[in-house]
N, C-alpha and C. Protein backbone atom coordinates (compact mmCIF):
# COMPACT_ATOMS: atom_id res chain seq x y z
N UNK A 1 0.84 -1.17 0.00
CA UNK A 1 0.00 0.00 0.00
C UNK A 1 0.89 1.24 0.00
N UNK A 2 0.33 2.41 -0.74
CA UNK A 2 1.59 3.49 -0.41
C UNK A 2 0.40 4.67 -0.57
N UNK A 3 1.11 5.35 0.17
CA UNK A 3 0.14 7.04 0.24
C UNK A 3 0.52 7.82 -0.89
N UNK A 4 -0.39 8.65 -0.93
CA UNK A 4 -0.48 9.19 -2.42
C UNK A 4 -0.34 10.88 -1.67
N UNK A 5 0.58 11.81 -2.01
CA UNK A 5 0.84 13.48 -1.66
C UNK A 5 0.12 14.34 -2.65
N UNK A 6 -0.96 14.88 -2.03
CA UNK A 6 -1.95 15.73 -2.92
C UNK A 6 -1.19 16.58 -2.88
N UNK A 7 -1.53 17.17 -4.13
CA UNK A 7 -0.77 18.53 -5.05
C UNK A 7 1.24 18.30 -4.89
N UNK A 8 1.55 17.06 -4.45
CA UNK A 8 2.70 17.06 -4.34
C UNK A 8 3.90 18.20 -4.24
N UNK A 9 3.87 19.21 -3.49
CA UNK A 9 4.65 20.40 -3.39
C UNK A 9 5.95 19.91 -2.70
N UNK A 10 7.13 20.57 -2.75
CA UNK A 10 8.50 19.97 -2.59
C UNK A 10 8.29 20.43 -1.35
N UNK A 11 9.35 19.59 -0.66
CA UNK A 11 9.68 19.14 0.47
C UNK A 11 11.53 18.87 0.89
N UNK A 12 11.65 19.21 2.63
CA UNK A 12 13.05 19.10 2.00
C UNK A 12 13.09 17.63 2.14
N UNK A 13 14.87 17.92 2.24
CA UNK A 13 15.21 16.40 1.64
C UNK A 13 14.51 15.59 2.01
N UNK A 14 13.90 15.24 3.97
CA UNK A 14 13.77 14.18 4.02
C UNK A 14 12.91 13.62 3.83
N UNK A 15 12.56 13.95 2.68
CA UNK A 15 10.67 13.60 2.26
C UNK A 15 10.97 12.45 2.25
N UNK A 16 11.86 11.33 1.62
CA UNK A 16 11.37 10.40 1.15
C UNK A 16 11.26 9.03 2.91
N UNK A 17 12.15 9.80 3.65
CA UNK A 17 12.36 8.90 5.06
C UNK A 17 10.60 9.51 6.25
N UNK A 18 9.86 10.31 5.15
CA UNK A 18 9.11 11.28 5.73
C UNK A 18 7.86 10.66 5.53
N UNK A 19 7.70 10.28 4.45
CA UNK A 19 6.74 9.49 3.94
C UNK A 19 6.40 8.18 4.07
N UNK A 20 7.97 7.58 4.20
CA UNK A 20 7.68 6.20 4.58
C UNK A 20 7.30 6.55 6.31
N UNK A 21 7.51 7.25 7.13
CA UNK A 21 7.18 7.15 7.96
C UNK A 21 5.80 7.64 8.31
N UNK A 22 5.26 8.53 7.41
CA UNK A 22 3.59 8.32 7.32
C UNK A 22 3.19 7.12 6.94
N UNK A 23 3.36 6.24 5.81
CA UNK A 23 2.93 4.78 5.45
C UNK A 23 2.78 3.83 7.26
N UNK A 24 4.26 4.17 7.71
CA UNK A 24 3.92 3.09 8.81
C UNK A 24 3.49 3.48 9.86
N UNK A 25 3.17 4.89 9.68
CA UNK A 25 1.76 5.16 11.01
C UNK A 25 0.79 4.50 10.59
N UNK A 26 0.06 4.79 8.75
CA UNK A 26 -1.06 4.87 8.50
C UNK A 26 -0.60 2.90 9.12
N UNK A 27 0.19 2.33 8.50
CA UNK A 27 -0.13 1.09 8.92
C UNK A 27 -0.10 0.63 10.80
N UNK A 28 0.38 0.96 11.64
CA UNK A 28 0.70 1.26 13.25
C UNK A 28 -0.46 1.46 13.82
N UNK A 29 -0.79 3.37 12.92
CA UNK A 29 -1.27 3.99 14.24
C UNK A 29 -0.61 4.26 15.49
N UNK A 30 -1.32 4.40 16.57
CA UNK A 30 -0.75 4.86 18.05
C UNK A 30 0.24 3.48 18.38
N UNK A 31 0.24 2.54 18.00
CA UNK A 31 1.34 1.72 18.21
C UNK A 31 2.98 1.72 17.68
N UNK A 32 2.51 2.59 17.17
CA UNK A 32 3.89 3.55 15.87
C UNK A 32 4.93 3.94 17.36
N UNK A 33 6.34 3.91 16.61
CA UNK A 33 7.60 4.29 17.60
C UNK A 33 7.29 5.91 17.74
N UNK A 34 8.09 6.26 18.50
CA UNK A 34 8.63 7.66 18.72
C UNK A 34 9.05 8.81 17.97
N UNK A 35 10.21 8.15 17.42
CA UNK A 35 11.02 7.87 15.82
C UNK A 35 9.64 8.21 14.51
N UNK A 36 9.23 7.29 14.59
CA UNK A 36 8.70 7.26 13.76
C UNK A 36 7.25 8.63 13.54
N UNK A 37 6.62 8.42 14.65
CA UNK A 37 5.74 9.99 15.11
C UNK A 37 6.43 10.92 14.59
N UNK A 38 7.52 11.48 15.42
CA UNK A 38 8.21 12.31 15.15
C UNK A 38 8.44 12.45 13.15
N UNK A 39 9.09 11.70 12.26
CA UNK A 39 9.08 11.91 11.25
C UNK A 39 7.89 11.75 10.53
N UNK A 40 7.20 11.32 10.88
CA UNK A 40 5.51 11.92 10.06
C UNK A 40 4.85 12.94 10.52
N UNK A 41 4.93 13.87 11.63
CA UNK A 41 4.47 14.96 12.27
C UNK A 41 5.39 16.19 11.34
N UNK A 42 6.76 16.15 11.06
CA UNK A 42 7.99 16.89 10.87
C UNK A 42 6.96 16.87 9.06
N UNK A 43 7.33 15.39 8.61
CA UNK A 43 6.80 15.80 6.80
C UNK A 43 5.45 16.07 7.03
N UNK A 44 4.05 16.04 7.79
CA UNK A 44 3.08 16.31 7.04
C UNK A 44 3.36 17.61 7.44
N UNK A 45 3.99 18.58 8.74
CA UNK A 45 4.38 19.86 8.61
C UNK A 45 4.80 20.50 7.29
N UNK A 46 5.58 20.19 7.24
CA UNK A 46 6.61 20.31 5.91
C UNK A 46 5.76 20.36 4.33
N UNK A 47 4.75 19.80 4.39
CA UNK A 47 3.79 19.58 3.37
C UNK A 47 2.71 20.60 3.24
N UNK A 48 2.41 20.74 4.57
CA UNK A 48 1.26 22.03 5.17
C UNK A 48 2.07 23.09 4.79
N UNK A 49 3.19 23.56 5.13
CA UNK A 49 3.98 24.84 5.01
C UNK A 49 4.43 24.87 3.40
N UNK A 50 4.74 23.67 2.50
CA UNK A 50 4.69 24.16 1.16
C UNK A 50 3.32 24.45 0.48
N UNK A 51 2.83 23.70 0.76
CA UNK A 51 1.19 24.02 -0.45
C UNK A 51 0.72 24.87 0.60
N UNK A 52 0.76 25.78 1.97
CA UNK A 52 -0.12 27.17 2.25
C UNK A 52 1.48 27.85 2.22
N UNK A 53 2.13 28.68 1.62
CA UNK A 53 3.23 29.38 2.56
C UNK A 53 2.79 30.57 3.05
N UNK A 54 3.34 30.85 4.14
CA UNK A 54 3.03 32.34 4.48
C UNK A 54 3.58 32.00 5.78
N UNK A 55 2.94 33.53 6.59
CA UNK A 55 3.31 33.06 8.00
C UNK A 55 2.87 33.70 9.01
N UNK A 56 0.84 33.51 8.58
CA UNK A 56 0.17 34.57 9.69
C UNK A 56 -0.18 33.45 10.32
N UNK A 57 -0.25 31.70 10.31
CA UNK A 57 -0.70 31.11 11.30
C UNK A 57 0.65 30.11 11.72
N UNK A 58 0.35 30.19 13.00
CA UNK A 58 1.43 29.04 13.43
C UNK A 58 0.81 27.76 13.99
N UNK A 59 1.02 26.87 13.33
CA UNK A 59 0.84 24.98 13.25
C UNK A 59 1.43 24.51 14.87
N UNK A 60 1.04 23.70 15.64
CA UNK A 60 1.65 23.50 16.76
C UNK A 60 1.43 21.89 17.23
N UNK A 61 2.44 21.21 16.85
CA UNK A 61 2.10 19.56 17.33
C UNK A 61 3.13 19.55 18.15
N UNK A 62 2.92 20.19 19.88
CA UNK A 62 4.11 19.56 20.53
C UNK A 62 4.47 17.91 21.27
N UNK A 63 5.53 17.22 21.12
CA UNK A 63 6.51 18.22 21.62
C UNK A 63 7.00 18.41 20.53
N UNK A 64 7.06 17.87 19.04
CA UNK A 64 7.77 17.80 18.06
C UNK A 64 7.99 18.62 17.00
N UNK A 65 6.99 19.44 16.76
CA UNK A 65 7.21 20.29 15.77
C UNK A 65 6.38 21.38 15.85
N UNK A 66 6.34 22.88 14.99
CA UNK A 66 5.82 23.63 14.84
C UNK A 66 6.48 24.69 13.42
N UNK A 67 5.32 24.77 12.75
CA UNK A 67 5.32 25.51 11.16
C UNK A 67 4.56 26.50 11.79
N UNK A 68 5.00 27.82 10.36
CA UNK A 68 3.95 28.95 10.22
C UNK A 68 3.90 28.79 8.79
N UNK A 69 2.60 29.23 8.30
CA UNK A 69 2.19 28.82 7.20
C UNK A 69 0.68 30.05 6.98
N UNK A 70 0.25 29.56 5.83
CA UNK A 70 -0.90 30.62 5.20
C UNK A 70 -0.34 32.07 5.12
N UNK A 71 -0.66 32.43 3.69
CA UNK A 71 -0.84 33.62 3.55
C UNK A 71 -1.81 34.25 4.43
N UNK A 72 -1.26 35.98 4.55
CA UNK A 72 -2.12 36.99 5.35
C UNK A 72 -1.13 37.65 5.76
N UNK A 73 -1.75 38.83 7.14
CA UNK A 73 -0.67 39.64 7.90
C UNK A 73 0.46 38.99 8.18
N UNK A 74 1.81 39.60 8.17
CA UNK A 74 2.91 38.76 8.51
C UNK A 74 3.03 39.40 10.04
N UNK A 75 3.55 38.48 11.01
CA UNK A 75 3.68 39.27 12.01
C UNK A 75 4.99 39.28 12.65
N UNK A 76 5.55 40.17 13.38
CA UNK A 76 6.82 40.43 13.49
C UNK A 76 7.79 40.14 14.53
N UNK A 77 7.10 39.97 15.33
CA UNK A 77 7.73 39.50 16.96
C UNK A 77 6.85 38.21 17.67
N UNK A 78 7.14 37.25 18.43
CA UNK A 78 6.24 36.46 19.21
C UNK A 78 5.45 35.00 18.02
N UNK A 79 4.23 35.46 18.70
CA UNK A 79 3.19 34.28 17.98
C UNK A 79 2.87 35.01 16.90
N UNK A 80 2.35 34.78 16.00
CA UNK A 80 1.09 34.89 15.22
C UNK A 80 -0.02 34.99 15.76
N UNK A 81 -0.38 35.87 15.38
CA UNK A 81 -2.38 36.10 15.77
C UNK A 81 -2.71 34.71 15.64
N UNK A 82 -2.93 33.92 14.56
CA UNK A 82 -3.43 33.07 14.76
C UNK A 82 -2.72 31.79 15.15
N UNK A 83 -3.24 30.80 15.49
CA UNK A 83 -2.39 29.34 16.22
C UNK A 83 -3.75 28.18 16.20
N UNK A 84 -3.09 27.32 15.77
CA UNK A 84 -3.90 25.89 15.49
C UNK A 84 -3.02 25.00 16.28
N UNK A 85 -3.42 24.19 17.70
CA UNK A 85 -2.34 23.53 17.99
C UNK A 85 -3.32 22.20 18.46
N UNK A 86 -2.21 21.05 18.44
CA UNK A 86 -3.10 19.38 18.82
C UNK A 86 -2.24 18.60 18.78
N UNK A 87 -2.38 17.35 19.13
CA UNK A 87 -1.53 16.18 19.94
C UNK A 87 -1.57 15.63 18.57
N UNK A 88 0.00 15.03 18.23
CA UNK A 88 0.54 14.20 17.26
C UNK A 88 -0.14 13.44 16.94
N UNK A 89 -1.23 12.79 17.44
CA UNK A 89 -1.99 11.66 16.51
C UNK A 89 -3.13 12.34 16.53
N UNK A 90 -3.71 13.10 16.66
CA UNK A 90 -4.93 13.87 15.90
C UNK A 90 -4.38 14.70 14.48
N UNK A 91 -3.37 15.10 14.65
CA UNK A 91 -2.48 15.57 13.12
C UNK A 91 -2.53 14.78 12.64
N UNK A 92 -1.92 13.85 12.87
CA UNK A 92 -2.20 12.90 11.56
C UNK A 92 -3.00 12.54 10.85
N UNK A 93 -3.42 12.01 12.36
CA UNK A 93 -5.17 11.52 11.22
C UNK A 93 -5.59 12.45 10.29
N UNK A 94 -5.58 14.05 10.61
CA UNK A 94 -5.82 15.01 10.11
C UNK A 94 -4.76 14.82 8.51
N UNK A 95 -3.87 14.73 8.61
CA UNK A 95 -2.95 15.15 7.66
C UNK A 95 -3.85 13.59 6.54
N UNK A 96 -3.54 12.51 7.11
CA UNK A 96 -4.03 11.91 6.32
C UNK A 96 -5.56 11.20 5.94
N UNK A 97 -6.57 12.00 6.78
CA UNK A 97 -7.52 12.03 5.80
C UNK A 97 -8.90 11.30 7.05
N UNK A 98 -7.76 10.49 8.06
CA UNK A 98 -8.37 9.65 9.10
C UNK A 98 -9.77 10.65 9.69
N UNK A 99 -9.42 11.51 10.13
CA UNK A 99 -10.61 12.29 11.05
C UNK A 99 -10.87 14.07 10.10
N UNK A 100 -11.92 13.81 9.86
CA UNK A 100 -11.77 15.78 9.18
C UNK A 100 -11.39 16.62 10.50
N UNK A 101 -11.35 18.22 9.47
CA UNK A 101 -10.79 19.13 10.78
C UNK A 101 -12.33 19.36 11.40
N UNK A 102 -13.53 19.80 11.07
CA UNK A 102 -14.48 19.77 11.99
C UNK A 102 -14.93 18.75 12.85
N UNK A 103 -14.73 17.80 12.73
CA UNK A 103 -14.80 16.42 13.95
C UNK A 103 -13.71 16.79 14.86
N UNK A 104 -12.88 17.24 14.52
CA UNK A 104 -11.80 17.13 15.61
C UNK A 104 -11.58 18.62 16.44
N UNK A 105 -12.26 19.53 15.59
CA UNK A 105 -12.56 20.78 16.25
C UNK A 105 -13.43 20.79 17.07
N UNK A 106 -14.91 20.14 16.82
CA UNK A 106 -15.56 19.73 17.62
C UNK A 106 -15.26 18.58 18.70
N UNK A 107 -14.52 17.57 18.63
CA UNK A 107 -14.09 17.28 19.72
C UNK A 107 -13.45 17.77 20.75
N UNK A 108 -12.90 18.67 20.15
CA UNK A 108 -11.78 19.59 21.44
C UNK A 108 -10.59 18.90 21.17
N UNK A 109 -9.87 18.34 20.63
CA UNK A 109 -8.99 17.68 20.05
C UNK A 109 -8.22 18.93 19.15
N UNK A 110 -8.48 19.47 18.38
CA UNK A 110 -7.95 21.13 17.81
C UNK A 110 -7.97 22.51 19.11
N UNK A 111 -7.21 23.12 19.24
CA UNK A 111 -7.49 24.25 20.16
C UNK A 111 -6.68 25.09 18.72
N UNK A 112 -7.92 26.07 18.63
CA UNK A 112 -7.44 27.08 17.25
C UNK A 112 -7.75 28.71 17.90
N UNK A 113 -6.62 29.52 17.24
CA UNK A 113 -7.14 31.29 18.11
C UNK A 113 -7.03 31.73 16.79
N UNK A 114 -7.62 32.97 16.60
CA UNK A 114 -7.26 34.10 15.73
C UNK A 114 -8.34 33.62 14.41
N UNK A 115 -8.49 34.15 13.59
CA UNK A 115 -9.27 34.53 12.22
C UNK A 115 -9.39 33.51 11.08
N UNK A 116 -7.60 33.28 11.23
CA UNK A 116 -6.93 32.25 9.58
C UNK A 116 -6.74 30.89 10.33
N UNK A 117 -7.09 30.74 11.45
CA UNK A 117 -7.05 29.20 11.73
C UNK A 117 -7.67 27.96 11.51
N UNK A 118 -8.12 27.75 10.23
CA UNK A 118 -9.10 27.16 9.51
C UNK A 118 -8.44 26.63 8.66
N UNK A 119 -7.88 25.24 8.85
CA UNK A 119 -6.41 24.47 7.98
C UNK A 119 -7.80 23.63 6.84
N UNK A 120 -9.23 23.39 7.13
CA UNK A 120 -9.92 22.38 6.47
C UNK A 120 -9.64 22.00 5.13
N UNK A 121 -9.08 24.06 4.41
CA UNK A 121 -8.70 23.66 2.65
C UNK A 121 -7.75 22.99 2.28
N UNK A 122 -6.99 23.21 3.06
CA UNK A 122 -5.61 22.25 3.41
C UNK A 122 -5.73 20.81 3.37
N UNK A 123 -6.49 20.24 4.15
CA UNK A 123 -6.17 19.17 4.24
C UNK A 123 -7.19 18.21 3.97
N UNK A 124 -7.35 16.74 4.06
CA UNK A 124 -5.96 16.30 3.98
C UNK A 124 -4.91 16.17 3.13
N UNK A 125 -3.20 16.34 3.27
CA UNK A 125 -2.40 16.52 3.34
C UNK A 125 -2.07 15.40 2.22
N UNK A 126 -1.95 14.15 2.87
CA UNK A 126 -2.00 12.82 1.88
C UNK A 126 -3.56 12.27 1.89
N UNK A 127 -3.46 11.47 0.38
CA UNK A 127 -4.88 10.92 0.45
C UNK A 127 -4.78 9.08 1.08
N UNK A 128 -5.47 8.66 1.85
CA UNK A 128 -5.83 7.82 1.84
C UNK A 128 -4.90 6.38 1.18
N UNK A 129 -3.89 5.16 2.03
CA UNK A 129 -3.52 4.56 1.27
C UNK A 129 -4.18 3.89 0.44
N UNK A 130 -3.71 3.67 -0.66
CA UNK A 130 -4.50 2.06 -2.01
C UNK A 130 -3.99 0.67 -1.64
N UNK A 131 -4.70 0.11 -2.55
CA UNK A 131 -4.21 -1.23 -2.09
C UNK A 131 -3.47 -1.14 -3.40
């Protein structure tokens, strides 16, 4: 099975150690290593920040990573007005297709501030593995 990268936008190098490590979440899940979290949280970042660039919202999956991304106001010191932040395996799912962003907003699973925090056009990120 292999995941498929909508609108495929470049990535750095370690896309390709990035991807396989989305494949073996999508195959894991929460039974997935550390290691491995970590490099699928880092590329579907990395994926979010090429296909939106900008840098009025800041992305927040701690402990591991954090992007700013979307066009809009740039801001100059601190946070960004806006902030979308959530636990490494609700990203994902998110990134790949598992849970939409309004299920998970409504769960309380998303904590989002400011105006542009609305990733839904975005994602998901990858589609769905094939057989």
């Amino acid at each position: 099975m292999t995941a498929r990268v909508r609108n495929s936008p470049p990535v750095r190098a370690e896309g390709a150690a990035g991807a396989r490590a989305v494949g073996a979440w999508q195959a894991e899940g929460t039974a997935a290593d550390r290691a491995t979290i970590v490099a699928a949280v880092r590329y579907t970042l990395d994926l979010l920040a090429a296909q939106a660039p900008g840098r009025s919202v800041e992305v927040r999956i701690p402990p591991y990573a954090a992007v700013q991304c979307v066009e809009g106001p740039r801001h100059t010191r601190g946070t960004p007005g806006s902030t979308v932040e959530t636990d490494p395996q609700t990203w994902l799912r998110l990134a790949t297709g598992r849970q939409s962003w309004s299920e998970a907003v409504a769960a309380g699973a998303v904590r989002v501030s400011g105006e542009r925090a609305e990733l839904s056009a975005y994602l998901p990120l990858i589609d769905q593995p094939t057989s």
